[in-house]
N, C-alpha and C. Protein backbone atom coordinates (compact mmCIF):
# COMPACT_ATOMS: atom_id res chain seq x y z
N UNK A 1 117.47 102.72 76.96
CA UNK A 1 117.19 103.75 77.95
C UNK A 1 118.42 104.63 78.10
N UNK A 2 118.22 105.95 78.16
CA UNK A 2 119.69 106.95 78.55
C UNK A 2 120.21 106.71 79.74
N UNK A 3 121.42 107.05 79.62
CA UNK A 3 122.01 106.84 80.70
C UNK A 3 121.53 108.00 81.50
N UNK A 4 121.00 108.16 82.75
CA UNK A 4 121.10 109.04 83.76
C UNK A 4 122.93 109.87 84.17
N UNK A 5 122.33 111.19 84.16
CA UNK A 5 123.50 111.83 84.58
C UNK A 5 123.47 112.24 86.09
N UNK A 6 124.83 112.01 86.48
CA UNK A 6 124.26 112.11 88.11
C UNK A 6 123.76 113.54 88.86
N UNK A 7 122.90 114.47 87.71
CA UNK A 7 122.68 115.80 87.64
C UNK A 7 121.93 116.57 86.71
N UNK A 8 120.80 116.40 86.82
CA UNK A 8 120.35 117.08 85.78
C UNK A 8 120.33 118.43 85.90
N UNK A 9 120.07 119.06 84.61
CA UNK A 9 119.63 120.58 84.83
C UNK A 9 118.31 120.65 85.58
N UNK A 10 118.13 122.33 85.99
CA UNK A 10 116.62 122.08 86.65
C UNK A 10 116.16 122.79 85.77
N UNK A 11 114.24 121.88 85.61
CA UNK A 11 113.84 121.92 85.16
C UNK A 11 113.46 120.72 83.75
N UNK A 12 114.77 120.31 84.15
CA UNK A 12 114.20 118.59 82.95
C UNK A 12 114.61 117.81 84.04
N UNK A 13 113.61 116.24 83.64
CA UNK A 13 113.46 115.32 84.49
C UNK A 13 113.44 114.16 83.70
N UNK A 14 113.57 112.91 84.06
CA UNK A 14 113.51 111.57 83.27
C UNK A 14 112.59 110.56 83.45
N UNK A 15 111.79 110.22 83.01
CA UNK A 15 110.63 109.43 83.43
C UNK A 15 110.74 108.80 81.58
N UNK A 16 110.29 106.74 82.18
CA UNK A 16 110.25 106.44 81.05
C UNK A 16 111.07 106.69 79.86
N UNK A 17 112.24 106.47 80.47
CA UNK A 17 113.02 106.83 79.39
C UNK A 17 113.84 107.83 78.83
N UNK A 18 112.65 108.71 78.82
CA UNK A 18 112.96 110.17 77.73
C UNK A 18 112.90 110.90 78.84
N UNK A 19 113.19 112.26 78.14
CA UNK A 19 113.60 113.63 78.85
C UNK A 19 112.57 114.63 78.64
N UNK A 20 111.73 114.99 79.91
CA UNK A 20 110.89 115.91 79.78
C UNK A 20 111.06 117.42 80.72
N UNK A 21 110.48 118.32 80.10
CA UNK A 21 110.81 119.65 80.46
C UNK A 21 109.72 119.97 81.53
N UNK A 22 109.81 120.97 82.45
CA UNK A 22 108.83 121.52 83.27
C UNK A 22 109.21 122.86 83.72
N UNK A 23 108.38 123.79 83.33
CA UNK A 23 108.21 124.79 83.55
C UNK A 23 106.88 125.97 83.06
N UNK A 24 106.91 126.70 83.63
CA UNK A 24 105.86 127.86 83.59
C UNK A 24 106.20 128.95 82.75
N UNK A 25 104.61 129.38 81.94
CA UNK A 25 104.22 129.75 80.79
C UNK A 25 102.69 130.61 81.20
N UNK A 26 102.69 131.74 81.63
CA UNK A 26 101.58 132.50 81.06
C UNK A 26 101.37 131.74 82.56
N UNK A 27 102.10 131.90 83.81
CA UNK A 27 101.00 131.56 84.86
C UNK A 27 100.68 130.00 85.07
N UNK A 28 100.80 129.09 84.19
CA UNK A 28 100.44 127.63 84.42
C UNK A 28 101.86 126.94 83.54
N UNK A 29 101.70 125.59 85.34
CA UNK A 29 102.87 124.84 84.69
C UNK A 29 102.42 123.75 83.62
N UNK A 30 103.67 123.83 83.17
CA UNK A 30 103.38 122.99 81.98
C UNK A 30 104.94 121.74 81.99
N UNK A 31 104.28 120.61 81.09
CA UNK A 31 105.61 119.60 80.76
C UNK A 31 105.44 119.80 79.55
N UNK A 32 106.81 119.23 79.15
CA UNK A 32 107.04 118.65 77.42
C UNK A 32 107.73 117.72 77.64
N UNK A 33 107.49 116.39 76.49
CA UNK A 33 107.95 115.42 76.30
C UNK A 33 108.97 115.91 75.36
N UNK A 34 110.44 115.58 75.65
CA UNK A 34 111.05 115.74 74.37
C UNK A 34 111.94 114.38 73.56
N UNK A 35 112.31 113.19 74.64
CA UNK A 35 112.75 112.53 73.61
C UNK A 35 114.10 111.89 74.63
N UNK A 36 114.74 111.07 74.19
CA UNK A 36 115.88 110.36 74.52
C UNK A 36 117.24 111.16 74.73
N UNK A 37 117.23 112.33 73.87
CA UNK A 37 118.31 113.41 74.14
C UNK A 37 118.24 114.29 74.68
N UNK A 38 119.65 114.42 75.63
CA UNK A 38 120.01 115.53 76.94
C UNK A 38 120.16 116.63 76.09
N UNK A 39 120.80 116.72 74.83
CA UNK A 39 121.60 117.96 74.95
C UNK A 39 119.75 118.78 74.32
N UNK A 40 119.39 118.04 73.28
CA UNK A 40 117.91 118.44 73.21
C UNK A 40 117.15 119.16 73.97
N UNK A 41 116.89 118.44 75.10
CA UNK A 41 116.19 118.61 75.99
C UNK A 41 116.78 119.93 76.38
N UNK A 42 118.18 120.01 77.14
CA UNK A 42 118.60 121.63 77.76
C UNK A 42 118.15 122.48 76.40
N UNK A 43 118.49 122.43 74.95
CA UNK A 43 118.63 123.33 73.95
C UNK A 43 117.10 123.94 74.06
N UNK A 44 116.26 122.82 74.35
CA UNK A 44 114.55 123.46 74.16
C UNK A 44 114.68 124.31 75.17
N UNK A 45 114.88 123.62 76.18
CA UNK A 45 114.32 124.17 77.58
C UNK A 45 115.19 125.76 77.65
N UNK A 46 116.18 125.88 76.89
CA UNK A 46 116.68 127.43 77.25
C UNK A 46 115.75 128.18 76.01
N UNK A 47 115.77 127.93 75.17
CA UNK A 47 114.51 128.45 74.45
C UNK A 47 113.27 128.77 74.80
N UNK A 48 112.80 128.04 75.65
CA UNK A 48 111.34 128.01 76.66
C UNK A 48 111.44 129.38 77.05
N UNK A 49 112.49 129.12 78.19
CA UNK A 49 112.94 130.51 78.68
C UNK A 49 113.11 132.00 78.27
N UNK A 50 113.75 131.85 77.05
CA UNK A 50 113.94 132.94 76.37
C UNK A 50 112.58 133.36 75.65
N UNK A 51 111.84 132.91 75.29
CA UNK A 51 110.64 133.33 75.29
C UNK A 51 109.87 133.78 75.91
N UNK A 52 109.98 133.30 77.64
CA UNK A 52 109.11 134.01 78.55
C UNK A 52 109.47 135.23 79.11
N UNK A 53 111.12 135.17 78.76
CA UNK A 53 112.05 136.22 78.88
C UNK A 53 111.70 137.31 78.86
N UNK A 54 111.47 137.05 77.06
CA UNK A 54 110.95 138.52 75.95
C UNK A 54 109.60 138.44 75.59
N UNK A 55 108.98 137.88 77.11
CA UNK A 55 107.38 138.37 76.87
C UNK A 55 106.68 137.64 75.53
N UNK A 56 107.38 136.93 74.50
CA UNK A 56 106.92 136.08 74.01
C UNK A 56 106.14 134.97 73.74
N UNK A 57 105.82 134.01 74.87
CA UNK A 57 105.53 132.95 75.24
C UNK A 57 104.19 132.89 74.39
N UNK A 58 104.24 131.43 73.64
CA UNK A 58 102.85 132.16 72.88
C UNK A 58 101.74 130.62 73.49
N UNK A 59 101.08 130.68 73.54
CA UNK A 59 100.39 129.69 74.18
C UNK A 59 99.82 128.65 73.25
N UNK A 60 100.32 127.91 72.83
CA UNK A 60 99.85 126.90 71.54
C UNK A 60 98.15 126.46 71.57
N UNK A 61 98.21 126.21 73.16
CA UNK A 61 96.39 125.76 72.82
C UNK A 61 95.40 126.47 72.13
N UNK A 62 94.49 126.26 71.33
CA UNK A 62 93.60 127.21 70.60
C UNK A 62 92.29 126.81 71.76
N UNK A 63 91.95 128.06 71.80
CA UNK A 63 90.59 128.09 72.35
C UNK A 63 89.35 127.55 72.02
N UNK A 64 88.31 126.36 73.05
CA UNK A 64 87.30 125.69 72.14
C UNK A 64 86.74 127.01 71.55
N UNK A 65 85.94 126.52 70.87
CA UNK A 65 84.95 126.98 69.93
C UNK A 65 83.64 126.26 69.43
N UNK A 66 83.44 125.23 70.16
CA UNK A 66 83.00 124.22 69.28
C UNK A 66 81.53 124.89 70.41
N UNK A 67 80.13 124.53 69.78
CA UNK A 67 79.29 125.14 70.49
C UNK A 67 78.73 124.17 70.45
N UNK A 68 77.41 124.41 71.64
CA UNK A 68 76.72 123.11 71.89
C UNK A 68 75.88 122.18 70.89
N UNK A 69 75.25 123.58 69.92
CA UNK A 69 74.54 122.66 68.62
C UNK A 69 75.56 121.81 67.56
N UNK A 70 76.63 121.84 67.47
CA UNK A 70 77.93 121.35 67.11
C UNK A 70 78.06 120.08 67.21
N UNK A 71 78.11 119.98 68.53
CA UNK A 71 78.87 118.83 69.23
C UNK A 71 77.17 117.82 69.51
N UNK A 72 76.15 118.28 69.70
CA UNK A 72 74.96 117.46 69.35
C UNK A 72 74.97 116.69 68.45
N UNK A 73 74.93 117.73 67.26
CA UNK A 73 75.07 117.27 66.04
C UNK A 73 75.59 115.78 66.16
N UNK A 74 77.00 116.09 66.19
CA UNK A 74 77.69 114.79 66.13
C UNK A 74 78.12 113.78 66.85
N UNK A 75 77.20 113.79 68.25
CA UNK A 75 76.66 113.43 68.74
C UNK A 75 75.60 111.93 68.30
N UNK A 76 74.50 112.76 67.76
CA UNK A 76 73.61 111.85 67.38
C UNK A 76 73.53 111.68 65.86
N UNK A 77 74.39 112.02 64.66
CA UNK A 77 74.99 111.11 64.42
C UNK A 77 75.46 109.36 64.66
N UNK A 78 76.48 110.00 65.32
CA UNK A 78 77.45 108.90 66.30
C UNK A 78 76.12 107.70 66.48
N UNK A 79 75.44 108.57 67.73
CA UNK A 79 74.11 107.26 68.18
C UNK A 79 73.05 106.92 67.65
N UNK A 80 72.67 107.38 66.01
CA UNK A 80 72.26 106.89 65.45
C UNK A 80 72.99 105.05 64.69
N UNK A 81 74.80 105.79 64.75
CA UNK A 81 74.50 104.36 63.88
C UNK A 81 75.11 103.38 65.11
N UNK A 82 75.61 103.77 66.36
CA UNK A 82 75.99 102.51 66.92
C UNK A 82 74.83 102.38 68.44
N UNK A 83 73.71 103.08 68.33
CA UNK A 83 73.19 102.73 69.61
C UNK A 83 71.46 102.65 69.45
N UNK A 84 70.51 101.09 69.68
CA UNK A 84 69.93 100.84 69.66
C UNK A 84 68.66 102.30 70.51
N UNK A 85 69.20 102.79 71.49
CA UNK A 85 68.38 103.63 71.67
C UNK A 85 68.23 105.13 71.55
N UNK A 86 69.04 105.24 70.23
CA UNK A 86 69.72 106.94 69.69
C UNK A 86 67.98 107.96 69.85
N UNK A 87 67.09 107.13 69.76
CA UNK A 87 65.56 107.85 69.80
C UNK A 87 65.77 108.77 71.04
N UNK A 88 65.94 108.19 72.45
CA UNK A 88 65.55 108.65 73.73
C UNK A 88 66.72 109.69 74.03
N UNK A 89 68.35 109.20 73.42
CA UNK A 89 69.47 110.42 73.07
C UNK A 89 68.94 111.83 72.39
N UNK A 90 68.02 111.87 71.38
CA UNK A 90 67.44 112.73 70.52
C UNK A 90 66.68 113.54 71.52
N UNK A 91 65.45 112.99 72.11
CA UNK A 91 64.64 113.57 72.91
C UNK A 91 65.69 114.30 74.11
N UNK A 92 66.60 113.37 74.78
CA UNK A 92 67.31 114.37 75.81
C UNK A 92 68.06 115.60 75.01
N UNK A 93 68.56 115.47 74.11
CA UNK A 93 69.58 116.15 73.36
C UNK A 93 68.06 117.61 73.32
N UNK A 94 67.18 117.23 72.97
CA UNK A 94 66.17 118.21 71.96
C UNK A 94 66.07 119.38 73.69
N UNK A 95 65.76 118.47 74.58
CA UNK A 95 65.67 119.31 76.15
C UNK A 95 66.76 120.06 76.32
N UNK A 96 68.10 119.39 76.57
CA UNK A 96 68.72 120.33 76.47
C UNK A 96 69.70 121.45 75.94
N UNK A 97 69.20 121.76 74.51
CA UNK A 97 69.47 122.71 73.77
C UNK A 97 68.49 123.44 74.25
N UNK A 98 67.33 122.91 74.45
CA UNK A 98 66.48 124.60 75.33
C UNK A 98 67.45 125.39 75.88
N UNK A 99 67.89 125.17 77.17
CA UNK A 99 68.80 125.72 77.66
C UNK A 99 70.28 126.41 77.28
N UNK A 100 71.21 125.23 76.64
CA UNK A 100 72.15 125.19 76.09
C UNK A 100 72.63 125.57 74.68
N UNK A 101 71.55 125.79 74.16
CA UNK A 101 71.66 125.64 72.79
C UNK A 101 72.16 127.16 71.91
N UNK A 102 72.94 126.94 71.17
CA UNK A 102 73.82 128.47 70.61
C UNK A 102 75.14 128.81 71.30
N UNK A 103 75.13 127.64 72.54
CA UNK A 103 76.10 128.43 73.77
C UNK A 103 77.88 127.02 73.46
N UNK A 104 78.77 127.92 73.33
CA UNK A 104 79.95 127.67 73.40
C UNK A 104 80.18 126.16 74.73
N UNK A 105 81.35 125.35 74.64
CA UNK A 105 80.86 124.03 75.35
C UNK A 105 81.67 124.78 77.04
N UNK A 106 82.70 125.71 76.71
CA UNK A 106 83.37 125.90 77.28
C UNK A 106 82.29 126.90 78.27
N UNK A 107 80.87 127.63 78.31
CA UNK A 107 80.40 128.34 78.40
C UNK A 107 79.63 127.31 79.43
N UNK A 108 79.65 125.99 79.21
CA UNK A 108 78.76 125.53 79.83
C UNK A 108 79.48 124.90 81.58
N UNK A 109 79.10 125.53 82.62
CA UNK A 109 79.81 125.16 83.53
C UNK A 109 79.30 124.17 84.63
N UNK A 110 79.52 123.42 85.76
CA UNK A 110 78.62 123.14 86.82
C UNK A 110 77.61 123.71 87.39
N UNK A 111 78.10 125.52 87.38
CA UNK A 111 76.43 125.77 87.86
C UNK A 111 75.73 125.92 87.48
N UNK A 112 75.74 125.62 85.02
CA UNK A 112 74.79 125.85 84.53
C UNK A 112 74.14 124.60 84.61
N UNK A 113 74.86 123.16 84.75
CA UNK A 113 74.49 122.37 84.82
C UNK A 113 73.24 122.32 86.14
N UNK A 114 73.53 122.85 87.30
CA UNK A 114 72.63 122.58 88.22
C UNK A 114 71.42 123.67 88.13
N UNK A 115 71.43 124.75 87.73
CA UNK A 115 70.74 125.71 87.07
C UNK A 115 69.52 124.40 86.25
N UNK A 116 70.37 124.18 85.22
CA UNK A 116 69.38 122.99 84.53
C UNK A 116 68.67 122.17 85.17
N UNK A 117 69.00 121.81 86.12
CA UNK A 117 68.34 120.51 86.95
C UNK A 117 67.28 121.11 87.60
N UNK A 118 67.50 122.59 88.22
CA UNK A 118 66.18 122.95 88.58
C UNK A 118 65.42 123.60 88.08
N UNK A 119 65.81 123.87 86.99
CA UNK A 119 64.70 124.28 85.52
C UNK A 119 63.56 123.45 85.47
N UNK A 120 64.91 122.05 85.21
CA UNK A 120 63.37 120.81 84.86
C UNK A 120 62.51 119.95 85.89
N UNK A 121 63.28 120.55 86.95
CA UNK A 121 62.38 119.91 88.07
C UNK A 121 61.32 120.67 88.58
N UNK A 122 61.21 121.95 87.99
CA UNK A 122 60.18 123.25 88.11
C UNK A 122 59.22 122.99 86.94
N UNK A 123 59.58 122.45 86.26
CA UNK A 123 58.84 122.49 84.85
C UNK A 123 57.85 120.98 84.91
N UNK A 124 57.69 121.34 83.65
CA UNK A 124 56.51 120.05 83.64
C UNK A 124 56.85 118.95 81.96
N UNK A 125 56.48 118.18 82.43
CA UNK A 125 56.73 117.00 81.15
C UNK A 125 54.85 117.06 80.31
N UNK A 126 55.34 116.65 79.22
CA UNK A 126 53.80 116.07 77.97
C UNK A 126 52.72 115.70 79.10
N UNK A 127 53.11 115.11 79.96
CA UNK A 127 51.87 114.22 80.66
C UNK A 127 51.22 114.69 81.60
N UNK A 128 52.08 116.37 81.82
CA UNK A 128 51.43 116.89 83.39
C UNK A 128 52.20 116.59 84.37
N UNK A 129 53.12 116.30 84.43
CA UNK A 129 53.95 115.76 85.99
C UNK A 129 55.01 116.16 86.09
N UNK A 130 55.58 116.34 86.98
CA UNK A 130 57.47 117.02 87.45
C UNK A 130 58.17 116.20 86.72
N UNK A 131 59.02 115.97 86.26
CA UNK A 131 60.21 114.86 85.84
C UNK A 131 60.57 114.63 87.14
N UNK A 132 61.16 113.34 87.03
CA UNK A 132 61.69 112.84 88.23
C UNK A 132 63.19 112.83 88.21
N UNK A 133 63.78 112.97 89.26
CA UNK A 133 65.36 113.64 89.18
C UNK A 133 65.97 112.05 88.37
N UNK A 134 65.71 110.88 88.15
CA UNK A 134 66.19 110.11 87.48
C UNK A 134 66.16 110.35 85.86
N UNK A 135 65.03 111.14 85.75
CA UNK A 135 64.91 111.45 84.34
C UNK A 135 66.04 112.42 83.85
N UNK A 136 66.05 113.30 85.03
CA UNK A 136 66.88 114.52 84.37
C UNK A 136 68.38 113.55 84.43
N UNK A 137 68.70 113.07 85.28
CA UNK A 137 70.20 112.42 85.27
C UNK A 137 70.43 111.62 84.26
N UNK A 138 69.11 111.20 82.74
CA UNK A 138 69.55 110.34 82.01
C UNK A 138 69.65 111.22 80.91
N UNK A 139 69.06 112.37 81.03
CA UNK A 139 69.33 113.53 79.74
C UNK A 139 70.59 114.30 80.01
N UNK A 140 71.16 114.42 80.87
CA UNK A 140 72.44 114.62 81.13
C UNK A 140 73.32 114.07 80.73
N UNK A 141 72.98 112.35 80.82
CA UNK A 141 74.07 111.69 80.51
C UNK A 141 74.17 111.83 79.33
């Protein structure tokens, strides 16, 4: 474990060991893990800076992309080979791509989610009858 200095710079902190950075980027804070070394740690962290400096700051996360027929997909896959009841996954999955389907995951929010719920509680099932809100909470899941 490093020795603690009776002072850190601000903006790095010590947890577990190593030396992590904190600071803001584009509006949101952020950490970095960097590792067992001080002088490291300051060398990044003035770099951080100098980037947000010169308007630089580039935001590493890539934006999802992944869309809902996508992530079905592999999905049921998946519960085909490890889940005895991948059939009744299929049927929920098939419902809600009605809705969802073509649409980005990131697109999909809480109020489309509740939007959905009273879609299918307006609607009607094969047999003639409302779904019952237990039904919709298992095609969700």
């Amino acid at each position: 474990m490093p020795k603690r200095p009776k002072k850190l710079p601000r903006g790095i902190f010590l947890r577990d060991a190593a030396y992590w950075l904190l600071y803001y980027g584009n509006g949101v804070r952020r950490r970095e893990r960097i590792g067992s070394n001080l002088r490291l740690a300051e060398t990044v962290l003035a770099k951080r800076r100098l980037e947000r400096a010169e308007n630089r700051f580039l935001d590493k996360r890539r934006p999802v992309t992944t869309t809902f027929d996508e992530l079905a997909q592999a999905y049921l896959m998946y519960a085909r080979d490890n889940k005895k009841s991948w059939d009744r996954d299929a049927t929920s999955l098939r419902k809600l791509a009605e809705v969802f389907g073509g649409k980005r995951i990131a697109e999909i929010t809480p109020a489309a989610v509740e939007r959905y719920k009273a879609f299918r509680l307006a609607g009607t099932t094969i047999h003639g009858r409302h779904p019952t809100p237990a039904t919709i909470n298992r095609e969700l899941a």
